[in-house]
PDB file of N, CA and C in Angstrom:
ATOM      1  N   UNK A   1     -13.565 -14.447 -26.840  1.00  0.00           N
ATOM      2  CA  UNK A   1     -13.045 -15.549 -27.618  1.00  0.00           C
ATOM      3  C   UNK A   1     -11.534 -15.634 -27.386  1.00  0.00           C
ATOM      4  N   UNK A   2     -11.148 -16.651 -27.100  1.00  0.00           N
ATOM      5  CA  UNK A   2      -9.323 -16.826 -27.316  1.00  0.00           C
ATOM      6  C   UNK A   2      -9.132 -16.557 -28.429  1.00  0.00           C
ATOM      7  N   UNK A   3      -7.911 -16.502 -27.979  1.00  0.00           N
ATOM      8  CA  UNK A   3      -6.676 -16.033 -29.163  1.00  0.00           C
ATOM      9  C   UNK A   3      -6.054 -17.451 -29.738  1.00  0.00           C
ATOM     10  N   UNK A   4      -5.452 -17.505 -31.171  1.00  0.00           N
ATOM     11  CA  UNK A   4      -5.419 -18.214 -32.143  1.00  0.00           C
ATOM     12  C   UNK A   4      -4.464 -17.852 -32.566  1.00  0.00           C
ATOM     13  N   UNK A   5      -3.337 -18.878 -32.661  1.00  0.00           N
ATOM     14  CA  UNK A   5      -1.878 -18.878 -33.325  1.00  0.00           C
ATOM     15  C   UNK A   5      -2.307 -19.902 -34.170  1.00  0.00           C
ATOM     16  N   UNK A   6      -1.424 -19.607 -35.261  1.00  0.00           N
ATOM     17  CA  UNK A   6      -1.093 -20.853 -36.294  1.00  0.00           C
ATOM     18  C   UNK A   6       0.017 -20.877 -37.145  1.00  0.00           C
ATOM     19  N   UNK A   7       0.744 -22.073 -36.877  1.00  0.00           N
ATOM     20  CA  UNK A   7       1.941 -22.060 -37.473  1.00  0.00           C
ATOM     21  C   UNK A   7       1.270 -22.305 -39.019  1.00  0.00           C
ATOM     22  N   UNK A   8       1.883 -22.255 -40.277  1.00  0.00           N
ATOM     23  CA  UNK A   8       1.413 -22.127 -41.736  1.00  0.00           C
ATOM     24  C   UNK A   8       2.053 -21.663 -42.655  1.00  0.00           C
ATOM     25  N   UNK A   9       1.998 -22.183 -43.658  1.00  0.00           N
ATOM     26  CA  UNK A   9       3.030 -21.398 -44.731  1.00  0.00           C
ATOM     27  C   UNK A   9       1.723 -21.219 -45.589  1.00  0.00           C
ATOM     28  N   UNK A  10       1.824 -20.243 -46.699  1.00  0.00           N
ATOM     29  CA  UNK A  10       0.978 -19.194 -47.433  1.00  0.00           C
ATOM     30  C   UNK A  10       0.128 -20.471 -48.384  1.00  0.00           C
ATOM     31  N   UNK A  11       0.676 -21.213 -49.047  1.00  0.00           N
ATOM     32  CA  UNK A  11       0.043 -22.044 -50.031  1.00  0.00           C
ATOM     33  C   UNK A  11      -0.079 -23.713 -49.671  1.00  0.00           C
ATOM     34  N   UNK A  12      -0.096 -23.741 -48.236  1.00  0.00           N
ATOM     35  CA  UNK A  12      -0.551 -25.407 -48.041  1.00  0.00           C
ATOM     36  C   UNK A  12      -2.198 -25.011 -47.561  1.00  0.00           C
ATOM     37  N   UNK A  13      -2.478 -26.285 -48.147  1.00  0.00           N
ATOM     38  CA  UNK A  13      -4.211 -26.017 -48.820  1.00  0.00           C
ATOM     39  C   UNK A  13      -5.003 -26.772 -47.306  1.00  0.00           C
ATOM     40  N   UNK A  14      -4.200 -27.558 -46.420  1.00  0.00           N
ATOM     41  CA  UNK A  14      -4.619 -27.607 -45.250  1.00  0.00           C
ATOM     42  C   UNK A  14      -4.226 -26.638 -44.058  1.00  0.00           C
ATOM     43  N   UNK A  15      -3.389 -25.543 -44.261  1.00  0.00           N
ATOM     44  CA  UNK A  15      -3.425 -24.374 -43.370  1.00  0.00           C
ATOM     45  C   UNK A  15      -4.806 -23.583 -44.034  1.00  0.00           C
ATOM     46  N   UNK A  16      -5.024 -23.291 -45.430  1.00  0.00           N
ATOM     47  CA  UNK A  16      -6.388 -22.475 -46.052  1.00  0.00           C
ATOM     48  C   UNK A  16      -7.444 -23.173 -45.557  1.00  0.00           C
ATOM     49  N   UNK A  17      -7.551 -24.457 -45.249  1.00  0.00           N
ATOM     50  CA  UNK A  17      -8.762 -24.893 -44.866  1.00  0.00           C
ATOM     51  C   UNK A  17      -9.162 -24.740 -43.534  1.00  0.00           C
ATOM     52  N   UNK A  18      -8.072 -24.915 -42.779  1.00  0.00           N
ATOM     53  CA  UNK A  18      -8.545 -24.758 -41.148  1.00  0.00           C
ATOM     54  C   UNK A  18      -8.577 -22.889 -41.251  1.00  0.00           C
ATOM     55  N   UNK A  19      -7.980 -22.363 -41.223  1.00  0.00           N
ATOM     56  CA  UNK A  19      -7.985 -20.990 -41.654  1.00  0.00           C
ATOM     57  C   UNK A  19      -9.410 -20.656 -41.834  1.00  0.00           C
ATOM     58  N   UNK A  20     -10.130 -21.153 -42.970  1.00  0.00           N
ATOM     59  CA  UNK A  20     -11.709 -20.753 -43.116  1.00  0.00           C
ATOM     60  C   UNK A  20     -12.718 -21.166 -42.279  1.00  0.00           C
ATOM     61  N   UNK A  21     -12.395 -22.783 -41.515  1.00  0.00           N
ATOM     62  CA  UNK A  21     -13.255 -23.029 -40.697  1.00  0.00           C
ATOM     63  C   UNK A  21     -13.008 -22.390 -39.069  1.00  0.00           C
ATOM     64  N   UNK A  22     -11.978 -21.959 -38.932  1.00  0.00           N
ATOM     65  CA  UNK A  22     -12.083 -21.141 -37.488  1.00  0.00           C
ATOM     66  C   UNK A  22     -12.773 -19.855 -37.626  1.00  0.00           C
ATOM     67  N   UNK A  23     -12.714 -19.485 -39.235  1.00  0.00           N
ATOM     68  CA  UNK A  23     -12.894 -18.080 -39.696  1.00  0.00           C
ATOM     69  C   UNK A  23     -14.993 -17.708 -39.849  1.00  0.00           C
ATOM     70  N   UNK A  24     -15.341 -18.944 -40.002  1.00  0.00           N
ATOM     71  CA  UNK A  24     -16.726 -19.653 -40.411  1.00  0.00           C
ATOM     72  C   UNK A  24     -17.112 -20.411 -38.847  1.00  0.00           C
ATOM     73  N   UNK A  25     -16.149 -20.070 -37.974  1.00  0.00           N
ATOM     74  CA  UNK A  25     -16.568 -20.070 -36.533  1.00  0.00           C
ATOM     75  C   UNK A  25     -16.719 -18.948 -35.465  1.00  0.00           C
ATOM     76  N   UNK A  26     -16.093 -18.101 -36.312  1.00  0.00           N
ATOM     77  CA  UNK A  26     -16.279 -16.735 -35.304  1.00  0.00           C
ATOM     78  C   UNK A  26     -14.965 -15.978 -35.286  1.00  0.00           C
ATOM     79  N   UNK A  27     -13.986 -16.467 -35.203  1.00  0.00           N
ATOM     80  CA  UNK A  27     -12.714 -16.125 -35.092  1.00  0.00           C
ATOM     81  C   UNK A  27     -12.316 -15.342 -36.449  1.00  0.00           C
ATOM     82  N   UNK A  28     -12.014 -13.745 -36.252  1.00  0.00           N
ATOM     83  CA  UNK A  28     -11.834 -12.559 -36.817  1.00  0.00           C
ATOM     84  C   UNK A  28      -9.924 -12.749 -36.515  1.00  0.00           C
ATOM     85  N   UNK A  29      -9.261 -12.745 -35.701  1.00  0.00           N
ATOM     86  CA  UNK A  29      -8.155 -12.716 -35.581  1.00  0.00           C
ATOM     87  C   UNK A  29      -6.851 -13.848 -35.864  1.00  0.00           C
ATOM     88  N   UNK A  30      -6.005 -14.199 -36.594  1.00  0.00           N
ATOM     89  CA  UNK A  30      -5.544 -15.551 -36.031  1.00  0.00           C
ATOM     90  C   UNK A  30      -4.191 -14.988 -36.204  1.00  0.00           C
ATOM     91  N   UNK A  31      -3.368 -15.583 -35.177  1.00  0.00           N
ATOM     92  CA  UNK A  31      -1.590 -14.778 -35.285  1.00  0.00           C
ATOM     93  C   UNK A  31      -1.120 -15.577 -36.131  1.00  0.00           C
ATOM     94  N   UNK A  32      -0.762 -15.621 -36.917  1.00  0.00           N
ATOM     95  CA  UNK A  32      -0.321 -16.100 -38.004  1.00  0.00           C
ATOM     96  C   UNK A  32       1.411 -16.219 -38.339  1.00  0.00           C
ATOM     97  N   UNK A  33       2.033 -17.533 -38.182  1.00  0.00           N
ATOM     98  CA  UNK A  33       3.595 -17.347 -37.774  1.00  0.00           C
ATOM     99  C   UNK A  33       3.737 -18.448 -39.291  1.00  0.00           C
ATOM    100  N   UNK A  34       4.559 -17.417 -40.163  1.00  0.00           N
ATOM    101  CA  UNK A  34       5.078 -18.160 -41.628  1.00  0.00           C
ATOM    102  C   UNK A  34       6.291 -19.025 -41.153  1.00  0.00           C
ATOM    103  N   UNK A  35       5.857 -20.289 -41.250  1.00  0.00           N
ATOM    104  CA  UNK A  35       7.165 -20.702 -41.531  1.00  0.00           C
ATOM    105  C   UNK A  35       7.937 -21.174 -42.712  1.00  0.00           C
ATOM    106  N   UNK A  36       7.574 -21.029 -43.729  1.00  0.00           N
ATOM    107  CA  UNK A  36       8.063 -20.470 -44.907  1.00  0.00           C
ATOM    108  C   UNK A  36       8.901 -19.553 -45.314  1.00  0.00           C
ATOM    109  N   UNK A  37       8.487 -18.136 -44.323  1.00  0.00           N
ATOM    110  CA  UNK A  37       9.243 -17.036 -44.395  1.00  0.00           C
ATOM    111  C   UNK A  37      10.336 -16.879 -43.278  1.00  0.00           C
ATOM    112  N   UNK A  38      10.049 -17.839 -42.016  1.00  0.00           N
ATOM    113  CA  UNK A  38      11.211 -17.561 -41.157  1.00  0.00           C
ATOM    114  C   UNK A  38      11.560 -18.557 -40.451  1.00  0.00           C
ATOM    115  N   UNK A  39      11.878 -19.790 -41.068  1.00  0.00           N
ATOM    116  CA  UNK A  39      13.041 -21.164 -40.472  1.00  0.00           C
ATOM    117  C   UNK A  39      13.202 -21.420 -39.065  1.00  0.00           C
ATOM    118  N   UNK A  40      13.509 -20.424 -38.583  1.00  0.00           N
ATOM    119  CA  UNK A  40      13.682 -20.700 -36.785  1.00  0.00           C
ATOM    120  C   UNK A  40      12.430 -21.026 -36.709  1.00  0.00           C
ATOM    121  N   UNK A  41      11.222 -20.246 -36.968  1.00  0.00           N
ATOM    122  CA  UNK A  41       9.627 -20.325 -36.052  1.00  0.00           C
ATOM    123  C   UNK A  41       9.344 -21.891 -36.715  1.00  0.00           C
ATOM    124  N   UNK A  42       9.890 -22.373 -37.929  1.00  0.00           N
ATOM    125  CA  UNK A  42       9.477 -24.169 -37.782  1.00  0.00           C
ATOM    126  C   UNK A  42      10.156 -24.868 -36.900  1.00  0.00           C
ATOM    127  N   UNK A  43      11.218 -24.751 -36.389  1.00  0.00           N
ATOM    128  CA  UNK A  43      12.186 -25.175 -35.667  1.00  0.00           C
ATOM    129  C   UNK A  43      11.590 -25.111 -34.254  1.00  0.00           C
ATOM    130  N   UNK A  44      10.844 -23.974 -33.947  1.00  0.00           N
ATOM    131  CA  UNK A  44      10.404 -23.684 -32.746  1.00  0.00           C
ATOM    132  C   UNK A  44       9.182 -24.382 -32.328  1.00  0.00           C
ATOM    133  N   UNK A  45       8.013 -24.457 -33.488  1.00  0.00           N
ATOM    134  CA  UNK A  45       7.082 -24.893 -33.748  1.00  0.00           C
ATOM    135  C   UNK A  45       7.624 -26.535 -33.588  1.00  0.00           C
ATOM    136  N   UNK A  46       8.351 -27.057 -34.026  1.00  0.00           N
ATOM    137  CA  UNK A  46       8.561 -28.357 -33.582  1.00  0.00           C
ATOM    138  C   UNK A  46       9.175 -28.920 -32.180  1.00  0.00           C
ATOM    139  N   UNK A  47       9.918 -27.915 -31.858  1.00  0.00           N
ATOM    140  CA  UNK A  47      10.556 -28.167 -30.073  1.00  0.00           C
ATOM    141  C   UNK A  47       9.041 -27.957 -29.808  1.00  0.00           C
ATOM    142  N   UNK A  48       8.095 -27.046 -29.843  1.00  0.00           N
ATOM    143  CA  UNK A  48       6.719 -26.765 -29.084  1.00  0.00           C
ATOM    144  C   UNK A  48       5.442 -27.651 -29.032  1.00  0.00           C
ATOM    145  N   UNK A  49       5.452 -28.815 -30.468  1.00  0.00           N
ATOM    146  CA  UNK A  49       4.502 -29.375 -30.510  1.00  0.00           C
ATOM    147  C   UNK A  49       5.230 -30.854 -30.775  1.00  0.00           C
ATOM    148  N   UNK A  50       6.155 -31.009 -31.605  1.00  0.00           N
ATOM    149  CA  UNK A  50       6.754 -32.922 -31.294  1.00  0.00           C
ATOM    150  C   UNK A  50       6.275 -33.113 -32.997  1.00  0.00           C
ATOM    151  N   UNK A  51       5.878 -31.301 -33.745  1.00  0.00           N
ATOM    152  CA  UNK A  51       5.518 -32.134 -34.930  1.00  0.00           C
ATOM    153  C   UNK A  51       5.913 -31.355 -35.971  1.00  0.00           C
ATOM    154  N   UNK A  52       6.247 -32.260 -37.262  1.00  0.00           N
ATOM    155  CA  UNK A  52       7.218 -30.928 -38.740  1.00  0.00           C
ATOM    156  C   UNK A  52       5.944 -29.974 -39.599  1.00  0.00           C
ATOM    157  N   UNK A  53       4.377 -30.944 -39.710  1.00  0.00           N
ATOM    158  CA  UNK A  53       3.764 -30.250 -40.857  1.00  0.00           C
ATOM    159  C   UNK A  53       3.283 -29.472 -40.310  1.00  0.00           C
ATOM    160  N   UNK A  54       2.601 -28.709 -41.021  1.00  0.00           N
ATOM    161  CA  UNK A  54       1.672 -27.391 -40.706  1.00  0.00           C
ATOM    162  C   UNK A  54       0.212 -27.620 -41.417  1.00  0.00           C
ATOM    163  N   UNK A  55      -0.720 -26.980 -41.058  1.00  0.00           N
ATOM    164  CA  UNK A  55      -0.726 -26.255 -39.852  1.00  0.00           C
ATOM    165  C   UNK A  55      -0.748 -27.203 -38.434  1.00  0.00           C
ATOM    166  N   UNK A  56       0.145 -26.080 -37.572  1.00  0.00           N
ATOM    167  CA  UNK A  56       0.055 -26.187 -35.944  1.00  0.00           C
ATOM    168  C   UNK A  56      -0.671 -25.237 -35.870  1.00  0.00           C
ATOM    169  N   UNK A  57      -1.753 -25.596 -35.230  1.00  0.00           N
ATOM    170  CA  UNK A  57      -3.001 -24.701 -33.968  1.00  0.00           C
ATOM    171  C   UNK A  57      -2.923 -24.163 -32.729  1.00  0.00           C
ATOM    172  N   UNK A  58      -2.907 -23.432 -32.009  1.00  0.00           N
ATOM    173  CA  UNK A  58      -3.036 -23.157 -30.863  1.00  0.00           C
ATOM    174  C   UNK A  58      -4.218 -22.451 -30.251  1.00  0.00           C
ATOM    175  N   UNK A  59      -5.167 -22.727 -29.680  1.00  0.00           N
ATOM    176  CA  UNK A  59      -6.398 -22.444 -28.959  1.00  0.00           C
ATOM    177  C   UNK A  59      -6.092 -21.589 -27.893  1.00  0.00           C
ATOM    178  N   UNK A  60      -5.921 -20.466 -27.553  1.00  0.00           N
ATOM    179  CA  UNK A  60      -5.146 -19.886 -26.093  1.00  0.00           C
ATOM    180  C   UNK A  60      -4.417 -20.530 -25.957  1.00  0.00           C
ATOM    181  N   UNK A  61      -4.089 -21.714 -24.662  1.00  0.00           N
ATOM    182  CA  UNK A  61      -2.317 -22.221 -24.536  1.00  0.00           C
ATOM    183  C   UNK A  61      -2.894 -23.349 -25.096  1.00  0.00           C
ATOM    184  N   UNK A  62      -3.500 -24.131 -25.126  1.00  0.00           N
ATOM    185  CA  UNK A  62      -4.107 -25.300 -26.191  1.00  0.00           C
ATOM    186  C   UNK A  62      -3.769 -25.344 -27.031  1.00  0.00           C
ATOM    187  N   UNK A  63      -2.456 -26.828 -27.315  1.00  0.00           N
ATOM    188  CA  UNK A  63      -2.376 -27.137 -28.732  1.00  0.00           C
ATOM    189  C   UNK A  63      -3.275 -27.753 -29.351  1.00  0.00           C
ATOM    190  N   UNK A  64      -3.950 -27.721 -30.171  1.00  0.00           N
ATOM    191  CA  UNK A  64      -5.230 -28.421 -31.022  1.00  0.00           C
ATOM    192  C   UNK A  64      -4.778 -29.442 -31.951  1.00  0.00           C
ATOM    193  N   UNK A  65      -3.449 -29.372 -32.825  1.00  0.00           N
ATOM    194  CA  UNK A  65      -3.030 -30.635 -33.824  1.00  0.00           C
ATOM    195  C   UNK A  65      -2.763 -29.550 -34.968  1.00  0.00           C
ATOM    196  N   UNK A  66      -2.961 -30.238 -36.163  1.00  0.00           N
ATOM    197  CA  UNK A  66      -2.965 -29.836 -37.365  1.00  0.00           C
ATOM    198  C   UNK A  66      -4.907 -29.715 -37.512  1.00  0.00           C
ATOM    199  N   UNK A  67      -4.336 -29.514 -39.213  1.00  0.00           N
ATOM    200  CA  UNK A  67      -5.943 -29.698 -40.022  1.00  0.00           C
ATOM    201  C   UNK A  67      -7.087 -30.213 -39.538  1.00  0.00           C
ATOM    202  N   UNK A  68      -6.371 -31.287 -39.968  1.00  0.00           N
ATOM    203  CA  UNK A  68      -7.330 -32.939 -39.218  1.00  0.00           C
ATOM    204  C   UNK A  68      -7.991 -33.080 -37.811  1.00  0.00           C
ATOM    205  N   UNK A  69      -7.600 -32.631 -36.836  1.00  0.00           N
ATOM    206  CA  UNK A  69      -7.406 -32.680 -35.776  1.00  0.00           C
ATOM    207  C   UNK A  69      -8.279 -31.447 -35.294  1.00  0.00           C
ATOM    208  N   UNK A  70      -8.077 -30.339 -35.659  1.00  0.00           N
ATOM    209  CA  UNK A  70      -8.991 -28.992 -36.145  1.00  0.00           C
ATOM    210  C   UNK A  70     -10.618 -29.847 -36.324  1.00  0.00           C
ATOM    211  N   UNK A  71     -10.617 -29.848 -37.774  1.00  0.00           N
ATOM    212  CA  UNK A  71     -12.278 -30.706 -38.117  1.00  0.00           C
ATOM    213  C   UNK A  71     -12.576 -31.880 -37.033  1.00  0.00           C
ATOM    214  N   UNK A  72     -11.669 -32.695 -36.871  1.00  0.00           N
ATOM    215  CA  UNK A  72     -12.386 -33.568 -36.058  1.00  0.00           C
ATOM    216  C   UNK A  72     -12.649 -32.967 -34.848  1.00  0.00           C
ATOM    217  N   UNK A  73     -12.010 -32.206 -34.156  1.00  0.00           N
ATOM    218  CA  UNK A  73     -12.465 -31.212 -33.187  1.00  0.00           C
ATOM    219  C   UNK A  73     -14.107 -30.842 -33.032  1.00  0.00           C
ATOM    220  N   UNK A  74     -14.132 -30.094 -34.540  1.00  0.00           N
ATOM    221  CA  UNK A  74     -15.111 -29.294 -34.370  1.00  0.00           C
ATOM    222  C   UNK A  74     -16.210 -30.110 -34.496  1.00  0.00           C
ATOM    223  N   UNK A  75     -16.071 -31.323 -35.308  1.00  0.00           N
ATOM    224  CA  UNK A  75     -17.026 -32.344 -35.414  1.00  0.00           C
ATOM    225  C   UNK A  75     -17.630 -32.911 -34.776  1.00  0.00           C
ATOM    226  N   UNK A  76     -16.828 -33.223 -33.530  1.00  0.00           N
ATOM    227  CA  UNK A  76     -17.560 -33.704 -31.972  1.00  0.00           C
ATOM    228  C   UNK A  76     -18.044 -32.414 -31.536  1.00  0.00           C
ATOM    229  N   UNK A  77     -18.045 -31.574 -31.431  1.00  0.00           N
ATOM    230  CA  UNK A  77     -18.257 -30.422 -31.415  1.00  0.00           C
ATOM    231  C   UNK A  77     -17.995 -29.334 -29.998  1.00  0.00           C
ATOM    232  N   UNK A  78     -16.517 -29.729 -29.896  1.00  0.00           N
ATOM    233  CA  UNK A  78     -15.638 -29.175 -29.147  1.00  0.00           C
ATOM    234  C   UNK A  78     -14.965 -28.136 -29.658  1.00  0.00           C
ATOM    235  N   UNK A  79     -14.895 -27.674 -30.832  1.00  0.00           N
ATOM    236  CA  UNK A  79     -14.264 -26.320 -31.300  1.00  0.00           C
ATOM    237  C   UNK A  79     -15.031 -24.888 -30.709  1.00  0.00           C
ATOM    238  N   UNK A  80     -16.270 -24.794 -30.565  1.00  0.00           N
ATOM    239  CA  UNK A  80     -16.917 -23.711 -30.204  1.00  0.00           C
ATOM    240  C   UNK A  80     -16.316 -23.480 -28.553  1.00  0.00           C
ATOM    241  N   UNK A  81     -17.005 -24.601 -27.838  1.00  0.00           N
ATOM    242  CA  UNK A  81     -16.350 -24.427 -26.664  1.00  0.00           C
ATOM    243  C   UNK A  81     -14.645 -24.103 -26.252  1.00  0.00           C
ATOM    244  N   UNK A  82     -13.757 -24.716 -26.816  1.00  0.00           N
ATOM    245  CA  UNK A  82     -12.981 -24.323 -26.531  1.00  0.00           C
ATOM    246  C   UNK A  82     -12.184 -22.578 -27.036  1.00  0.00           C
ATOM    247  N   UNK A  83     -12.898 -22.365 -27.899  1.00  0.00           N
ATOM    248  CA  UNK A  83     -12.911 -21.060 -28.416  1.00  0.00           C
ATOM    249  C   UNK A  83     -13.615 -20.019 -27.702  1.00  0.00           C
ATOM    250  N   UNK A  84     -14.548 -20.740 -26.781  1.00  0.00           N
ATOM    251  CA  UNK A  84     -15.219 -19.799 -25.578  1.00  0.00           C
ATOM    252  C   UNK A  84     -15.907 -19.035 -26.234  1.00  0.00           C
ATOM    253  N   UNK A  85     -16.793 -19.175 -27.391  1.00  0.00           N
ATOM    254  CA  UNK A  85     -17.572 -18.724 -28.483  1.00  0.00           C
ATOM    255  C   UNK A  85     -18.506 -18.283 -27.395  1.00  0.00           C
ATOM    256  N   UNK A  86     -18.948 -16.816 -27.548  1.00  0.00           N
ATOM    257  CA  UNK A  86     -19.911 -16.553 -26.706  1.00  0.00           C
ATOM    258  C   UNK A  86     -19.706 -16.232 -25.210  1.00  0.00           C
ATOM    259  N   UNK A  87     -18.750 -16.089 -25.236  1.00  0.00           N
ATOM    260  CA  UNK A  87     -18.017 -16.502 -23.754  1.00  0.00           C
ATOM    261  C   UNK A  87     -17.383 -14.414 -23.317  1.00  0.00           C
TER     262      UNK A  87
END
C-alpha cells in the first residue's frame, strides 16, 4: 500500500472524516503534518498544492485534494486503486 501524508489540524471535522475513510480502507499509517502546530508546514503545504484549507492528501507523490475530493475519489471508485490496496 502507499504511503499517506496529510496536511490537518487536530479538530477540523473534514481532516477526521477523510482520516476514517482511508482508515476504513486499509490504510494503518498516515504521516500526519499539523499545521496548527507548525506555520511553515501550511505555508509549505500551500507553495505544494495552490491551496490554504486542510485537509491536503497525498497518495505516494499523488496529490488527491482535500475531503471532498478524497470521497468523490473513492466514490468512482478510484481510491482503492490508487492506494494499490492489495498490491
Amino acid at each position: 500500500m502507499k504511503s499517506v501524508r496529510m496536511y490537518l489540524t487536530q479538530t477540523c471535522p473534514y481532516c477526521i472524516r477523510a482520516k476514517a475513510l482511508l482508515q476504513q480502507r486499509g490504510v494503518e499509517n498516515i504521516d500526519e503534518i499539523r499545521v496548527d502546530l507548525e506555520p511553515g508546514q501550511r505555508v509549505h503545504m500551500m507553495e505544494i498544492t495552490g491551496r490554504r484549507t486542510v485537509p491536503q492528501i497525498f497518495i505516494g507523490d499523488t496529490h488527491v485534494g482535500g475531503c471532498d475530493d478524497l470521497v468523490e475519489l473513492d466514490r468512482r471508485g478510484g481510491l482503492l486503486p490508487l492506494l494499490g490496496a492489495g498490491a
